[in-house]
Protein backbone atom coordinates (compact mmCIF):
# COMPACT_ATOMS: atom_id res chain seq x y z
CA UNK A 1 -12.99 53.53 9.98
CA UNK A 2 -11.35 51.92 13.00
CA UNK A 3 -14.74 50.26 14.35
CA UNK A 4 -14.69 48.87 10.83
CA UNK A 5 -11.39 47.41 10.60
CA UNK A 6 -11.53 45.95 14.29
CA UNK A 7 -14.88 44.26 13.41
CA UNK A 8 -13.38 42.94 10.00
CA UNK A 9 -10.83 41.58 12.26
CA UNK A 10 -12.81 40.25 14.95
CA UNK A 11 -14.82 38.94 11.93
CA UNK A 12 -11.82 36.71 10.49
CA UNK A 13 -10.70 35.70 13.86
CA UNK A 14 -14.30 33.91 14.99
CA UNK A 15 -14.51 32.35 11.54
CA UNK A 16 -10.58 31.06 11.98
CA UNK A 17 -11.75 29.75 15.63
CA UNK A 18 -14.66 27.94 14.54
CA UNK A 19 -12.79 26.34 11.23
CA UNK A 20 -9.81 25.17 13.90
CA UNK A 21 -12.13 23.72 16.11
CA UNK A 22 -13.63 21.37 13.00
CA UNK A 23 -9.79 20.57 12.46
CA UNK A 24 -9.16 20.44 16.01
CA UNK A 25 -11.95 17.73 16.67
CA UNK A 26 -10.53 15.69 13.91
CA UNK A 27 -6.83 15.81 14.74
CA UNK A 28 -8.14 14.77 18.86
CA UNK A 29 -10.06 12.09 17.20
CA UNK A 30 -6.71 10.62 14.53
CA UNK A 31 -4.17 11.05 18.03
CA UNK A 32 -7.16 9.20 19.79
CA UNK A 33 -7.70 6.25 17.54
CA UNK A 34 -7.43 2.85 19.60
CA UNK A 35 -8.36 0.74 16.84
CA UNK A 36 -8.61 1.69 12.58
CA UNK A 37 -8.98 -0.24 9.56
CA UNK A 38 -7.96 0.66 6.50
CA UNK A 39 -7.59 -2.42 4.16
CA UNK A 40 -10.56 -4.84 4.58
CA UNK A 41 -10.78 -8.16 2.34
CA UNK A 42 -13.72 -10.49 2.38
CA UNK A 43 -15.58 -13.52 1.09
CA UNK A 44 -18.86 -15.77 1.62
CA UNK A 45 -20.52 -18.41 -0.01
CA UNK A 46 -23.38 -20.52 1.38
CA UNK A 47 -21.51 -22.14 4.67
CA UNK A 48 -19.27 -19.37 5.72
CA UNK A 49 -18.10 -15.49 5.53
CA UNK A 50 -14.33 -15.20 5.80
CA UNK A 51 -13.01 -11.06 6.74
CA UNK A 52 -9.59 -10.05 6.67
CA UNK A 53 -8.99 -6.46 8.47
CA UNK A 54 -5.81 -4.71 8.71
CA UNK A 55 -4.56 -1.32 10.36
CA UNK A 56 -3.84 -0.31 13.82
CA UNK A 57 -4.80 -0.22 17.23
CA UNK A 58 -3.26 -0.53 21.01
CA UNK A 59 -0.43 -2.26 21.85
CA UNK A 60 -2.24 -2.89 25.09
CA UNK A 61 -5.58 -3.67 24.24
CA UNK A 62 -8.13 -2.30 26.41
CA UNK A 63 -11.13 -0.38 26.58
CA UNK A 64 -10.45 2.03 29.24
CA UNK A 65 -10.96 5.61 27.62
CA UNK A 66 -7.53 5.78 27.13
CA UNK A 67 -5.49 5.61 24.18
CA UNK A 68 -1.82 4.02 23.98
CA UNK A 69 0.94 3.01 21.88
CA UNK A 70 0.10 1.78 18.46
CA UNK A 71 0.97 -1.71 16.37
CA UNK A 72 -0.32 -2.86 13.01
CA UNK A 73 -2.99 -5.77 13.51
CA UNK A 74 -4.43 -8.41 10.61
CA UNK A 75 -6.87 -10.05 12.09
CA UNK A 76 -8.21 -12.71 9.79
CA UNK A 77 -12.10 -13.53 10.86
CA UNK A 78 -14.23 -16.94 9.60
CA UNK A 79 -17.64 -16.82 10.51
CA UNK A 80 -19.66 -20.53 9.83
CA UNK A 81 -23.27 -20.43 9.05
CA UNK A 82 -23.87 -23.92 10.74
CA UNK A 83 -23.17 -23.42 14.56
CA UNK A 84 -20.29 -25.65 16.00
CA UNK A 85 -18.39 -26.13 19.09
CA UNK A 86 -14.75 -26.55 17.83
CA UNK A 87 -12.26 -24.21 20.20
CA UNK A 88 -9.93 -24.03 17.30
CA UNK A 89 -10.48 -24.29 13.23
CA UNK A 90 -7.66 -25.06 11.17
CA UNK A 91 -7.07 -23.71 7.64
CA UNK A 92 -4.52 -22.08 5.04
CA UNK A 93 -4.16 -19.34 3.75
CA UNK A 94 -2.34 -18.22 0.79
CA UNK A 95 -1.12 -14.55 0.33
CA UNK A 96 0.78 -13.85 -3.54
CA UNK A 97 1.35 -17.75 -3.67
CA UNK A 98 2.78 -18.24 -0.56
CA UNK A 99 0.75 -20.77 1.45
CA UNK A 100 0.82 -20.91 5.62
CA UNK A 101 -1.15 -23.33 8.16
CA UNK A 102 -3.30 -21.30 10.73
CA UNK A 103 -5.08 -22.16 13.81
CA UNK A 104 -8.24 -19.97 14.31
CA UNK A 105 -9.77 -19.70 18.07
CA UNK A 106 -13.05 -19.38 18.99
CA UNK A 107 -14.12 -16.29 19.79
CA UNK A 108 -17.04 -16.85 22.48
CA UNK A 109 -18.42 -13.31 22.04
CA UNK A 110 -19.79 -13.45 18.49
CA UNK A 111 -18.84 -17.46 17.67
CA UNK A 112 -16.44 -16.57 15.04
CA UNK A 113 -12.99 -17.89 14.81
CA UNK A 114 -10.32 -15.47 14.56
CA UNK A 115 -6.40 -15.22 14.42
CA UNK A 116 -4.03 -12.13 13.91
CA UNK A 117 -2.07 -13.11 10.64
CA UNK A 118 0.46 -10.27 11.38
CA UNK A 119 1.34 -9.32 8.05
CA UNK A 120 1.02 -5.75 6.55
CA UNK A 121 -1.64 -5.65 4.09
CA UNK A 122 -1.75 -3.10 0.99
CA UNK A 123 -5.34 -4.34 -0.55
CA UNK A 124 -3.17 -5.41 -3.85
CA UNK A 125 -2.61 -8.94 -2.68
CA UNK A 126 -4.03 -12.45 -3.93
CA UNK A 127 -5.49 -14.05 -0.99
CA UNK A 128 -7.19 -17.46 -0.91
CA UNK A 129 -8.64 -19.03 2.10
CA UNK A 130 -9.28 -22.74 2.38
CA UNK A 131 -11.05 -24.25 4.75
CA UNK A 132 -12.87 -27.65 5.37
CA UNK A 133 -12.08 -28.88 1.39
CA UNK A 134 -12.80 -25.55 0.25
CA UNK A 135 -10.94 -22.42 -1.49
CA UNK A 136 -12.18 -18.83 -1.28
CA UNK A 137 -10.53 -15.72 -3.04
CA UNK A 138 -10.66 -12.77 -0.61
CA UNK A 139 -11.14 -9.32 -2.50
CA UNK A 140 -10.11 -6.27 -0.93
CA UNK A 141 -13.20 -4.34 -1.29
CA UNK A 142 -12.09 -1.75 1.11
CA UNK A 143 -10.72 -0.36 -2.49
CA UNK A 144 -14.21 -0.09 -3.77
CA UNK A 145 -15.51 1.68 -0.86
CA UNK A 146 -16.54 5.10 -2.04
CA UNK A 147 -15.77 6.78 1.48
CA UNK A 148 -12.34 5.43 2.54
CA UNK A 149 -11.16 5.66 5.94
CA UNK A 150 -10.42 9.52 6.73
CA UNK A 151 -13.82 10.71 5.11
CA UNK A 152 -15.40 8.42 7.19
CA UNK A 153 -13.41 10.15 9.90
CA UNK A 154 -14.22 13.24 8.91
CA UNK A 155 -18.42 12.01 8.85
CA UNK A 156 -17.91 10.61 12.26
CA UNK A 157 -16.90 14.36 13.61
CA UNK A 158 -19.77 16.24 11.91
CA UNK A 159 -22.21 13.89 13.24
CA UNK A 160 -20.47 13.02 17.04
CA UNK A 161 -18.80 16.15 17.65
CA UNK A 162 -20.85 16.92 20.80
CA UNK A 163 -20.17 13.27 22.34
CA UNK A 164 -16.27 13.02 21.22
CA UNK A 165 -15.43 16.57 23.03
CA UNK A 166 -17.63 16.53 26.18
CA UNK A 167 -14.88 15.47 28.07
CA UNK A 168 -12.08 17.57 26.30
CA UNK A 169 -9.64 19.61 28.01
CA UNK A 170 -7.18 21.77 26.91
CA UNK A 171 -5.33 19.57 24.14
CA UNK A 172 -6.66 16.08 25.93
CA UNK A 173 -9.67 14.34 24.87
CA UNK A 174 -10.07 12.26 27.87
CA UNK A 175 -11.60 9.58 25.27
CA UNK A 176 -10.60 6.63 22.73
CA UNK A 177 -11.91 6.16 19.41
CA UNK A 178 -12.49 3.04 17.41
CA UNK A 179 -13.29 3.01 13.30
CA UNK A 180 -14.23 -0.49 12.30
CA UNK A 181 -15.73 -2.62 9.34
CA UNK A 182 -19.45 -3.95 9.91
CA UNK A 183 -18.97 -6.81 8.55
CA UNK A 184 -22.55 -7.31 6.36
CA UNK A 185 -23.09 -11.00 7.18
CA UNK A 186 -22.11 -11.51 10.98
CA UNK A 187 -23.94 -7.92 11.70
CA UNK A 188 -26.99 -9.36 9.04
CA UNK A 189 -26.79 -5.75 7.25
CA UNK A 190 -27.53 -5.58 3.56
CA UNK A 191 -24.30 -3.40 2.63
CA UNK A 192 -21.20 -2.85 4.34
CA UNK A 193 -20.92 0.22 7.04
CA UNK A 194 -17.97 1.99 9.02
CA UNK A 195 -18.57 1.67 12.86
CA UNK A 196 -17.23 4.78 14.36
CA UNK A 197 -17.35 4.55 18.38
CA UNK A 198 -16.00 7.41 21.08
CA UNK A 199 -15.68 5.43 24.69
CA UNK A 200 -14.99 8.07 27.41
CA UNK A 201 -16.45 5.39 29.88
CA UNK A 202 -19.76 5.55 27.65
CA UNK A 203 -20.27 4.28 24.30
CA UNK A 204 -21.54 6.69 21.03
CA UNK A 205 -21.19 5.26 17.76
CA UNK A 206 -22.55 6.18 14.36
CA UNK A 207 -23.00 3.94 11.75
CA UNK A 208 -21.69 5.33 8.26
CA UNK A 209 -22.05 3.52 4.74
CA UNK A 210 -19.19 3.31 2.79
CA UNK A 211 -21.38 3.84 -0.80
CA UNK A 212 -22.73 7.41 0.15
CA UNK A 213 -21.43 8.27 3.40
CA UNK A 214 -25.74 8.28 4.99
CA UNK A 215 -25.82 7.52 8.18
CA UNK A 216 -27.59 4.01 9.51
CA UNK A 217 -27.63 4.74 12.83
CA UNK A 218 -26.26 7.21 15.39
CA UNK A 219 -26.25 7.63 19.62
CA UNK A 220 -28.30 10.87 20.64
């Protein structure tokens, strides 16, 4: 009778250990995060795709494996289907009716022009962007998505487990973590994805879709 109880015991206590780890992994993985997005407006017609991603990352922005202090970012992203050489774009943009002039720099990476708005974002606002005698309405389909945020998250552990804890020790993960929009026409995808990456002086990403939650593409 007591072999039966200790097993029954033993029994509860390995399945507690391996459901903590699951919630363990994920926990590392939210205190880890260097960069998230969690609203995510956009727009495109036949001369440009215009992004607007807000959430947090580092204060100190750097990919190091480390992960520090966090502020909100909104950084607002035009993309321009006809190449040009232009250090700086200028444009408005209005958010509930209230209209501001920015100046978007050239981002020699991926050619897109880009400028942190630094404003919170809820994905209820009105948001037009005109540029170059045009107006856009940017639609927060980040609402739409069908896995939000924290079950992409959640995905992104299942599937990267191995590569997000093979530098863990004790309570530190030795590793940052980055969730990110794809956006569809800069990345020349057909539907929009999460981006989840683990940098622990390597890269391992998996590509998630935010309709089903399938998996484009992963690191072995």
């Amino acid at each position: 009778m007591k072999r039966k109880i200790f097993l029954g015991c033993l029994l509860v206590s390995v399945c507690l250990l391996f459901f903590g780890c699951g919630v363990n992994t994920l926990k590392l993985v939210k205190d880890n995060l260097s960069e998230i997005t969690k609203v995510y407006y956009y727009s495109e017609d036949k001369d440009m795709s215009v992004s607007i991603s807000y959430g947090q990352r580092e204060e100190n922005y750097m990919t190091d494996g480390k992960s520090t202090d966090k502020v909100d970012f909104c950084l607002l992203c035009l993309n321009l289907k006809a190449s040009s050489r232009d250090e700086i774009k200028c444009a408005k943009l209005s958010v509930d009716g209230v209209e501001s002039d920015l100046e978007l720099l050239l981002n020699p990476k991926n050619g897109a022009y880009m400028l942190d708005i630094e404003r919170k974002l809820s994905g209820e606002e009105q948001i037009v962007f005109s540029f170059d005698g045009k107006a856009m309405e940017l639609k927060p389909i980040s609402n739409n998505f069908k896995v939000d945020y924290n079950k992409a998250l959640e995905i992104a552990c299942e599937k990267l487990e191995d590569k997000i804890l093979k530098n863990k020790s004790f309570n530190d993960l030795n590793a940052e973590c980055y969730l990110r929009v794809l956006n569809k026409d800069i990345n020349d995808l057909s539907e929009t994805y999460w981006c989840f990456t683990v940098f622990d002086g390597e890269d391992y990403s998996v590509i998630i879709s935010t309709e089903d939650g399938s998996i484009l593409a992963k690191t072995e």
